[in-house]
C-alpha atoms as a PDB file:
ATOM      1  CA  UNK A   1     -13.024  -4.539  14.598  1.00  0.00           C
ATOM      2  CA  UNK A   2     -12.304  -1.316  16.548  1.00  0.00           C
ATOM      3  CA  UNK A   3     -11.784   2.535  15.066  1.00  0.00           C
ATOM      4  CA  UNK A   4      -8.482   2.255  17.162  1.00  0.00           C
ATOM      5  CA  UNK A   5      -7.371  -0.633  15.233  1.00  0.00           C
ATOM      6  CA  UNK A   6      -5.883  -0.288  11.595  1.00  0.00           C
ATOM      7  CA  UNK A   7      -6.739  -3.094   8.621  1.00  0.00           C
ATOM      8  CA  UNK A   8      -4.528  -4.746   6.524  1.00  0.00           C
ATOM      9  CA  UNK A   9      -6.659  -4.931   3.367  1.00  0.00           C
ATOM     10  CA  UNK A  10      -5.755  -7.610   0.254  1.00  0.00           C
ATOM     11  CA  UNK A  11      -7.507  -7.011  -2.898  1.00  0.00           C
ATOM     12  CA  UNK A  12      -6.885  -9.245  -6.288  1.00  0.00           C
ATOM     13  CA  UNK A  13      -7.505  -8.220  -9.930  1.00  0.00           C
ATOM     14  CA  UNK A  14      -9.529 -11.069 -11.949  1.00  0.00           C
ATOM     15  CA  UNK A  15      -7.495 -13.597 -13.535  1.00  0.00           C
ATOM     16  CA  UNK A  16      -6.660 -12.798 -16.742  1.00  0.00           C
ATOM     17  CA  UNK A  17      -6.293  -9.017 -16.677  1.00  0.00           C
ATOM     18  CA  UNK A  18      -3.636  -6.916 -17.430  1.00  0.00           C
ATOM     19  CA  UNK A  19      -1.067  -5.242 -14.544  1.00  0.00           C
ATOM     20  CA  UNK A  20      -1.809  -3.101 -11.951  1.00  0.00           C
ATOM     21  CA  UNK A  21       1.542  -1.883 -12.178  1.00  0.00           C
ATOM     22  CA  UNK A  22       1.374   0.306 -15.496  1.00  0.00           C
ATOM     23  CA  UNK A  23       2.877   3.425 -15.551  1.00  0.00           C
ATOM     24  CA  UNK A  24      -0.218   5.061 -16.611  1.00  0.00           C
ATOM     25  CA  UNK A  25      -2.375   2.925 -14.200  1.00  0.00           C
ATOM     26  CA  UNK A  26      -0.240   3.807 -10.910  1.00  0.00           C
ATOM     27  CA  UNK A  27      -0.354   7.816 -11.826  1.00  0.00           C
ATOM     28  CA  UNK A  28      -4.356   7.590 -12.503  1.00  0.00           C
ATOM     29  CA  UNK A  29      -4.805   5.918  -9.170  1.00  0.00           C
ATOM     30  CA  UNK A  30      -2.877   7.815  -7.581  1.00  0.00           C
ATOM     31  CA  UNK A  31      -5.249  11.021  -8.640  1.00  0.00           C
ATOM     32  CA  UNK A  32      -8.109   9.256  -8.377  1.00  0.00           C
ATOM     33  CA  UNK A  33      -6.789   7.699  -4.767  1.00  0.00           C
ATOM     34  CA  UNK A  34      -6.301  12.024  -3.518  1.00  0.00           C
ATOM     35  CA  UNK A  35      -9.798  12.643  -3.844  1.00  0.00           C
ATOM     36  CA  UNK A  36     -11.119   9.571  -1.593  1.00  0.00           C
ATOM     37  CA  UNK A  37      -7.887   8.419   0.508  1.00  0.00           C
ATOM     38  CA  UNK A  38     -10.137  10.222   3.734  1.00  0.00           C
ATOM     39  CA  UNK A  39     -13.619   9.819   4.065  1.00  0.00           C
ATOM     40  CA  UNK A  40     -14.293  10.611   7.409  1.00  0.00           C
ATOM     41  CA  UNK A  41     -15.038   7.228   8.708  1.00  0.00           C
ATOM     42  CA  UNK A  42     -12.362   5.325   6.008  1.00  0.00           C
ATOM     43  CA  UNK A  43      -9.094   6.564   5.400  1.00  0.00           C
ATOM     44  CA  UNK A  44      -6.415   5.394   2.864  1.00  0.00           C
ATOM     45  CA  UNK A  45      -2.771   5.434   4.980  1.00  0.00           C
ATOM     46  CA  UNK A  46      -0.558   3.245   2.582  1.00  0.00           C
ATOM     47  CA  UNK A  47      -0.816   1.224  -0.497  1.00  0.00           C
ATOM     48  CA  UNK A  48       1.266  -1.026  -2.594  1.00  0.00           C
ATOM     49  CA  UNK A  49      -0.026  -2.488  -6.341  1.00  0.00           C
ATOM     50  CA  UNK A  50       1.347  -5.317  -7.490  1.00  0.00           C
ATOM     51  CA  UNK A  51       0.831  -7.522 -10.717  1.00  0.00           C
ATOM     52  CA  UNK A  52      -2.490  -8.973  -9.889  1.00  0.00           C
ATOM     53  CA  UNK A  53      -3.464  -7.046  -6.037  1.00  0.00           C
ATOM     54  CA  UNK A  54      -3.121  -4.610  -3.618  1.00  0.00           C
ATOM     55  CA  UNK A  55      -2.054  -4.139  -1.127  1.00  0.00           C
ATOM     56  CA  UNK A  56      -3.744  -1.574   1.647  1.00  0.00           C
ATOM     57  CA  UNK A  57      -3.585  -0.134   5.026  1.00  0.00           C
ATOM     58  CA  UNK A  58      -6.387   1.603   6.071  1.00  0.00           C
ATOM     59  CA  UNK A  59      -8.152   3.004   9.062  1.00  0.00           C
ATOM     60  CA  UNK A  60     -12.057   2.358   9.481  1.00  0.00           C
ATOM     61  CA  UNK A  61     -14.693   3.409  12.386  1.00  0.00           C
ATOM     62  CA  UNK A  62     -16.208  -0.065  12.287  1.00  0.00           C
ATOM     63  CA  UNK A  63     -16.699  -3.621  10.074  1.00  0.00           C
ATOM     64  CA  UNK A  64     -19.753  -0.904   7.965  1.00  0.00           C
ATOM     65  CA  UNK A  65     -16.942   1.717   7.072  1.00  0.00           C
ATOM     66  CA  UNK A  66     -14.583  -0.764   6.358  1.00  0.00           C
ATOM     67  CA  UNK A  67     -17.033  -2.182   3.615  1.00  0.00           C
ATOM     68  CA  UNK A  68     -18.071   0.928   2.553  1.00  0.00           C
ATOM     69  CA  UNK A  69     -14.704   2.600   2.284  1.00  0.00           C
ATOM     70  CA  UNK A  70     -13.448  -0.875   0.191  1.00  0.00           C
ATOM     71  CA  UNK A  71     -16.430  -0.541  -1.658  1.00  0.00           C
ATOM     72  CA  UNK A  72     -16.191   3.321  -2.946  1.00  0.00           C
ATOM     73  CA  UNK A  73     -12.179   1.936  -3.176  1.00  0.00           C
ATOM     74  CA  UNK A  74     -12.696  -0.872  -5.383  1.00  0.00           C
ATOM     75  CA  UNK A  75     -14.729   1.297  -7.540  1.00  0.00           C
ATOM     76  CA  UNK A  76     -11.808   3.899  -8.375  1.00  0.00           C
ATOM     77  CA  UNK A  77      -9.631   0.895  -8.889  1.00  0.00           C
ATOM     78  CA  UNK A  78     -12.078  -0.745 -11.343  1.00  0.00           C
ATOM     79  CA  UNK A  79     -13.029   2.777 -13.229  1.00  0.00           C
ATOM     80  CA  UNK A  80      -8.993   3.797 -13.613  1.00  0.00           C
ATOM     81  CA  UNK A  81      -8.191   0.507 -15.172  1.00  0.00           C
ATOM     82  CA  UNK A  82     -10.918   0.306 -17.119  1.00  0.00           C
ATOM     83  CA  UNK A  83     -10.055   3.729 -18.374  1.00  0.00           C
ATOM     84  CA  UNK A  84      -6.513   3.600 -18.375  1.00  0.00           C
ATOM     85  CA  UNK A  85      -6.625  -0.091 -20.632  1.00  0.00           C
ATOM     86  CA  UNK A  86     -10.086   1.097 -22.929  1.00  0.00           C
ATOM     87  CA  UNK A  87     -11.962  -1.536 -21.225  1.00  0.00           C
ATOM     88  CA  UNK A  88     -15.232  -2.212 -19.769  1.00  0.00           C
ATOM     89  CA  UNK A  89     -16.480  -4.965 -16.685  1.00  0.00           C
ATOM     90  CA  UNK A  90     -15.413  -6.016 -13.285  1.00  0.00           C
ATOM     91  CA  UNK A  91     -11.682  -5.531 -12.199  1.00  0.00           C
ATOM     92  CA  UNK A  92     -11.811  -6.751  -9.255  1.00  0.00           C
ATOM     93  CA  UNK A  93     -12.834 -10.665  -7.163  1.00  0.00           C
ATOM     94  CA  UNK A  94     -16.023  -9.597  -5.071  1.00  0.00           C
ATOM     95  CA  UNK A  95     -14.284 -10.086  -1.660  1.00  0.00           C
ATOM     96  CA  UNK A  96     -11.249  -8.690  -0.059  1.00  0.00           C
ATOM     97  CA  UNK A  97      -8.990  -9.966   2.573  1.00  0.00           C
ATOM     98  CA  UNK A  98      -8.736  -7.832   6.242  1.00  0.00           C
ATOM     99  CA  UNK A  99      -6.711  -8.651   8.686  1.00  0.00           C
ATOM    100  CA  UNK A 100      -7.094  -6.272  11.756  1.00  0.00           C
ATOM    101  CA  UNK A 101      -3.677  -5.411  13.021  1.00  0.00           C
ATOM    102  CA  UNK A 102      -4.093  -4.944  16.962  1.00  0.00           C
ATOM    103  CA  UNK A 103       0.113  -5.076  18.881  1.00  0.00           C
ATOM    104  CA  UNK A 104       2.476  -2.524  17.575  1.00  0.00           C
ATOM    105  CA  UNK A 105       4.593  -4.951  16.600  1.00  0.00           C
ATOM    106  CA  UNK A 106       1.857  -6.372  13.706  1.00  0.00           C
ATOM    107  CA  UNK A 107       1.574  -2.870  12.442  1.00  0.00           C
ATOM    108  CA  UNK A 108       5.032  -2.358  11.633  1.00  0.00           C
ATOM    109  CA  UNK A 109       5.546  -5.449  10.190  1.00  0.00           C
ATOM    110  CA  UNK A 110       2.425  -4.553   8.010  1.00  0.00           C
ATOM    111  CA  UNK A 111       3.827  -1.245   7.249  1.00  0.00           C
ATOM    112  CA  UNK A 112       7.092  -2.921   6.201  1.00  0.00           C
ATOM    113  CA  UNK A 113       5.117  -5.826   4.213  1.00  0.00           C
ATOM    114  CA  UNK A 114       3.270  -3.263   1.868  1.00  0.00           C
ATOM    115  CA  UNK A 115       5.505  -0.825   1.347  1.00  0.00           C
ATOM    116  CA  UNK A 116       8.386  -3.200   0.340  1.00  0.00           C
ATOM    117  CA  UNK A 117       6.341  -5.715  -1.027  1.00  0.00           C
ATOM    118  CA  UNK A 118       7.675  -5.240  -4.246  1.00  0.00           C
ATOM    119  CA  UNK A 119      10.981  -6.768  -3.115  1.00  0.00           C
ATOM    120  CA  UNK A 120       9.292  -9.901  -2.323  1.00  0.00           C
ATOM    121  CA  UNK A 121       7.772 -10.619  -5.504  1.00  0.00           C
ATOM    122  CA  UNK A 122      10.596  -9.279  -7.623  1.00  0.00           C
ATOM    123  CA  UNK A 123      11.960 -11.984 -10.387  1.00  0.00           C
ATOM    124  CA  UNK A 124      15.327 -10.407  -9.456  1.00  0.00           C
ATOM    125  CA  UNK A 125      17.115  -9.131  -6.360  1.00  0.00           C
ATOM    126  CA  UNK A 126      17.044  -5.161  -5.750  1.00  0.00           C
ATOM    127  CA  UNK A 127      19.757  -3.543  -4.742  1.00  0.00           C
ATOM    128  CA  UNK A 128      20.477  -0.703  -2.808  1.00  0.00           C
ATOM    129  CA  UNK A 129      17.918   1.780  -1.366  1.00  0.00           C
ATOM    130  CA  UNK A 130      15.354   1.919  -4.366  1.00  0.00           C
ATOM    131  CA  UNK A 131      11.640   2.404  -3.652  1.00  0.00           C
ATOM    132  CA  UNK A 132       8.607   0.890  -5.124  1.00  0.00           C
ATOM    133  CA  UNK A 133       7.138   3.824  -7.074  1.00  0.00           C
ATOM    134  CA  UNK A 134       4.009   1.679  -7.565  1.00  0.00           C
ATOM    135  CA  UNK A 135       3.496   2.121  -3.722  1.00  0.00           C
ATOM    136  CA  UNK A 136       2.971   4.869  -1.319  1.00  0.00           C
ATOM    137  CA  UNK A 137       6.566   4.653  -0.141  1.00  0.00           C
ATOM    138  CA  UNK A 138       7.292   8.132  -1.372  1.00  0.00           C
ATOM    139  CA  UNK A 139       4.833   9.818   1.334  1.00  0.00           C
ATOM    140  CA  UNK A 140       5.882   7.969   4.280  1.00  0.00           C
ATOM    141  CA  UNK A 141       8.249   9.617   7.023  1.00  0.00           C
ATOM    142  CA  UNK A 142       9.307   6.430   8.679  1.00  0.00           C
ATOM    143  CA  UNK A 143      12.188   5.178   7.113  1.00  0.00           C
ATOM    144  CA  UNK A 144      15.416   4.411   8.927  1.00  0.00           C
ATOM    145  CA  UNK A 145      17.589   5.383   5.735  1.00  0.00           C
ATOM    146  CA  UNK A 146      16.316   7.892   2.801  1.00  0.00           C
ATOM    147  CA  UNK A 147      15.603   5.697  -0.125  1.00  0.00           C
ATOM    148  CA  UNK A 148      16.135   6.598  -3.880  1.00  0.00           C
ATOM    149  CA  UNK A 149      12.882   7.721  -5.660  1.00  0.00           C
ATOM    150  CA  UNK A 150      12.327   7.680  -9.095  1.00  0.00           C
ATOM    151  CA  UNK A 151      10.720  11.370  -8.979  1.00  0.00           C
ATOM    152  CA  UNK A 152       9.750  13.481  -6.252  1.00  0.00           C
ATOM    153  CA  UNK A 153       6.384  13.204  -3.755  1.00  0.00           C
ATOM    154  CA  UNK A 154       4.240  14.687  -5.997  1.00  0.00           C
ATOM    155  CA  UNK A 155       0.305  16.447  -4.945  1.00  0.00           C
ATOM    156  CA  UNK A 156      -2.144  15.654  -4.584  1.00  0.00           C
ATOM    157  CA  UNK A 157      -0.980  12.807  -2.062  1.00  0.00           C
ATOM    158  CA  UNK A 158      -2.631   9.594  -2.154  1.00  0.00           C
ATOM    159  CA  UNK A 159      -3.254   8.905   0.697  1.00  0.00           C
ATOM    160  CA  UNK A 160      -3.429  10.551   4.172  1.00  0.00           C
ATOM    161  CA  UNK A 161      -2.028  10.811   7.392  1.00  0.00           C
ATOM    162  CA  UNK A 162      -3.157   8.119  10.072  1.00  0.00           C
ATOM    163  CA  UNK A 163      -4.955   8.583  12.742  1.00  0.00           C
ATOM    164  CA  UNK A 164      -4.855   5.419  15.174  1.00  0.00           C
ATOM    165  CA  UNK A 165      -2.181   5.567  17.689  1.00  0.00           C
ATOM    166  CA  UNK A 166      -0.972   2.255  16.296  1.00  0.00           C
ATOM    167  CA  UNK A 167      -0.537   3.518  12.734  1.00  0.00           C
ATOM    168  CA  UNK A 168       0.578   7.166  13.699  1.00  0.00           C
ATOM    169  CA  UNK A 169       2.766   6.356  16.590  1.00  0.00           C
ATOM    170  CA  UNK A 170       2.965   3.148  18.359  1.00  0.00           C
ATOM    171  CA  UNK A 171       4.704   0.765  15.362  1.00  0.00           C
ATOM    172  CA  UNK A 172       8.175   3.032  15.986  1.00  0.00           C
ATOM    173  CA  UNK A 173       8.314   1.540  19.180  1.00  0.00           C
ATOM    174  CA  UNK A 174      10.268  -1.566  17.313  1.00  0.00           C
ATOM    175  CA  UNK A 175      12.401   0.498  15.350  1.00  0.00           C
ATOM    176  CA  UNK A 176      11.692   2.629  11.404  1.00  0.00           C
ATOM    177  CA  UNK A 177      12.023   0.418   8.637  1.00  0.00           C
ATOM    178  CA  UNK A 178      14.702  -0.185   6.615  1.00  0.00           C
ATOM    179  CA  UNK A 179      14.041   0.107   2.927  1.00  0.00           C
ATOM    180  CA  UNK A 180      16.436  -2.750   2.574  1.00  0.00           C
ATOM    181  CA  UNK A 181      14.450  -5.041   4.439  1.00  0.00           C
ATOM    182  CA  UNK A 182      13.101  -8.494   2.866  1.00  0.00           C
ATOM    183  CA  UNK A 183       8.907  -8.515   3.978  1.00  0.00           C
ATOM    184  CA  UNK A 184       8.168 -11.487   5.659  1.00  0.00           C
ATOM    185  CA  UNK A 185      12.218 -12.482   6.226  1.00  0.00           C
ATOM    186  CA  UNK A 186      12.460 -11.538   9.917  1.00  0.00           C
ATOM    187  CA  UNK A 187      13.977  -8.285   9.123  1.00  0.00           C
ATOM    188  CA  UNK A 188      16.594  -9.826   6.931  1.00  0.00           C
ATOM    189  CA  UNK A 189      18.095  -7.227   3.967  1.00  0.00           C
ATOM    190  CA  UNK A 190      18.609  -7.951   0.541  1.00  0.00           C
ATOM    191  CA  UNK A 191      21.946  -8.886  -0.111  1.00  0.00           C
ATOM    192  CA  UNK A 192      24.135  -6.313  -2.329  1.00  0.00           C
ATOM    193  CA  UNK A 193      25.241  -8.297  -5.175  1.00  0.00           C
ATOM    194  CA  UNK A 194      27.089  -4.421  -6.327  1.00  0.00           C
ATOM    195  CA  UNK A 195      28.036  -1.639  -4.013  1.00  0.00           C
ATOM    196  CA  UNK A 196      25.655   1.431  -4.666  1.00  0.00           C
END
């Protein structure tokens, strides 16, 4: 691991547990993610919560920061459920999934992965240019096509701007995403079953 490289992080809730994808859960996060998304040596870039994870893209100086910055992460997550569903104890497995992204290339397939992840584990097809508003999708300026939003970018933002080359600048080299795209289908789009 290498400050110049960002991490694609995987975090899962406990079995058993309610979603991470509550209204009310997502908007306390999202405070509690705009006082911690930079810490110097960790930085929160993008994030996507699903049913029973997260997804994460982050930026650390080293393996320490990495586990340090999770740590102090995994905490907020824990204490905003735990608030947000009048509950007490652990939230979260004990371990977390990183996989350093190092090629251009891997980064902007990451970036694609979390912020449409969504798409891949919905029951039912989207359609048209809809984002994930359980997802940082709102904040990022990389998208090929302007997709619908639920409600505006509010503040404070979430998370924070990258810093890496890779994450800042080198994943446009193959192209902005489409918020269209299927993550994980080669690039594929969801097929319209409606015009929009």
């Amino acid at each position: 691991m290498a400050a110049r490289f960002p991490t694609h992080v995987t975090v899962k809730v406990l079995p058993g547990l309610p979603s991470l994808r509550s209204v009310a859960l997502v908007r306390t996060l999202e405070r509690s993610f705009a006082a911690a998304c930079d810490r110097g040596d960790f930085r929160l870039v993008h994030y996507a919560l699903q049913t029973t994870h997260a997804h994460l893209l982050v930026e650390a100086t080293d393996a320490a920061a990495l586990a340090r910055g999770m740590m102090a992460l995994g905490a907020r997550i824990a204490r905003g459920f735990n608030r947000t569903y009048g509950r007490r104890g652990a939230v979260l497995a004990d371990r977390f999934h990183a996989h350093v992204l190092r090629t251009p290339r891997e980064v902007r397939n990451a970036i694609a992965y979390v912020l449409l992840n969504a798409r891949r584990h919905a029951q039912r097809v989207w359609t048209g240019l809809r984002m994930d508003p359980a997802s940082s999708a709102r904040w990022f300026d990389g998208w090929r096509r302007k997709p619908l939003t639920d409600g505006p970018a509010t503040d404070p933002v979430p998370v924070t701007r990258p810093r890496t080359w890779l994450l800042a600048i080198g994943w446009r080299r193959h192209g902005l995403v489409d918020p269209e795209e299927i993550p994980g289908g080669r690039g594929k789009r969801v097929q319209r079953l409606c015009p929009v």
